[in-house]
N, C-alpha and C. Protein backbone atom coordinates (compact mmCIF):
# COMPACT_ATOMS: atom_id res chain seq x y z
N UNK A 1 1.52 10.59 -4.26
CA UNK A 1 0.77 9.38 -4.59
C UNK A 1 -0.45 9.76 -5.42
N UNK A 2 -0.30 9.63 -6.97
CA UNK A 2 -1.19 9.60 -7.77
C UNK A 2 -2.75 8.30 -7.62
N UNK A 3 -3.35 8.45 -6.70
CA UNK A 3 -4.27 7.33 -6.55
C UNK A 3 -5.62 8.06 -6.69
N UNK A 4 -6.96 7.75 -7.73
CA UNK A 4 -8.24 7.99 -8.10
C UNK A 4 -9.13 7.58 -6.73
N UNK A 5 -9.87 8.14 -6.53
CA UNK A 5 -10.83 8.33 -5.07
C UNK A 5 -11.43 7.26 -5.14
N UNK A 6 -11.99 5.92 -6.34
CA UNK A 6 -11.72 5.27 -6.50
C UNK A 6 -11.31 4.16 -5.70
N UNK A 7 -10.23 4.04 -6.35
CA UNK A 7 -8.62 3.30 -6.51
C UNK A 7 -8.95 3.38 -4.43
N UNK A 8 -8.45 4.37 -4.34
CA UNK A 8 -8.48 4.87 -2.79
C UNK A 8 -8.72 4.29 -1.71
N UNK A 9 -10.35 4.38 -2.06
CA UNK A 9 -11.41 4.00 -1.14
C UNK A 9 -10.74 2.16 -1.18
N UNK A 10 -11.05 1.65 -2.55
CA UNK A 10 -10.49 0.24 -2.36
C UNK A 10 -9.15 -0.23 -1.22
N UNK A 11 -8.56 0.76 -1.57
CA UNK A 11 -7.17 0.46 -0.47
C UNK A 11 -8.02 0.41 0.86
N UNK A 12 -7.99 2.18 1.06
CA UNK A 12 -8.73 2.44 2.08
C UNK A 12 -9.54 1.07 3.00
N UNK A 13 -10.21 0.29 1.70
CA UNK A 13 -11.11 -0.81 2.99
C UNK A 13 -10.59 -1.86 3.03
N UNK A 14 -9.14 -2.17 1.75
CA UNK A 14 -8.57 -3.16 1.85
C UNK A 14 -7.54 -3.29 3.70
N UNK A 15 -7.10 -1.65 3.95
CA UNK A 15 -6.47 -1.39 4.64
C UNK A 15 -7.21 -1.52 6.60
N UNK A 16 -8.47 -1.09 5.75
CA UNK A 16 -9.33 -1.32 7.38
C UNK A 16 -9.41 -3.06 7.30
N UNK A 17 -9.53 -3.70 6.66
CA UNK A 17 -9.73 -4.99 6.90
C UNK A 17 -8.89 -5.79 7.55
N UNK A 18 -7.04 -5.20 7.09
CA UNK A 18 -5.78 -5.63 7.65
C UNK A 18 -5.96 -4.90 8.90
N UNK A 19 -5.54 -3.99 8.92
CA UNK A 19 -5.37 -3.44 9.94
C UNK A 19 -6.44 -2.64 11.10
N UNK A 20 -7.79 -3.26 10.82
CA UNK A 20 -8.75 -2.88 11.52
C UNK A 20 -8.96 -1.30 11.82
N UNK A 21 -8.35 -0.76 10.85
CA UNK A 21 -8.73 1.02 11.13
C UNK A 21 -8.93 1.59 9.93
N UNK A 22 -8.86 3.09 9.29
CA UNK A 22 -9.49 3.48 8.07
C UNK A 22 -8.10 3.37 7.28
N UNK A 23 -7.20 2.67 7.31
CA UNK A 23 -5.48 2.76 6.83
C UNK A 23 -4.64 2.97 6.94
N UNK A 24 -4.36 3.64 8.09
CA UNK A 24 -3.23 4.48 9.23
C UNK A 24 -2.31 4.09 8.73
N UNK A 25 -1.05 3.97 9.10
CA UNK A 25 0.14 3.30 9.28
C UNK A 25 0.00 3.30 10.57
């Protein structure tokens, strides 16, 4: 997974927001 630290972090807090943690699966 080509993703910029960036790019990342955005998931990253998009992912804590869904799933209330730092992105786990």
């Amino acid at each position: 997974m080509s993703v910029s630290p960036e790019r990342k972090q955005q998931i990253i807090a998009e992912y804590a927001t869904h799933e209330g943690d730092t992105g786990s699966p």
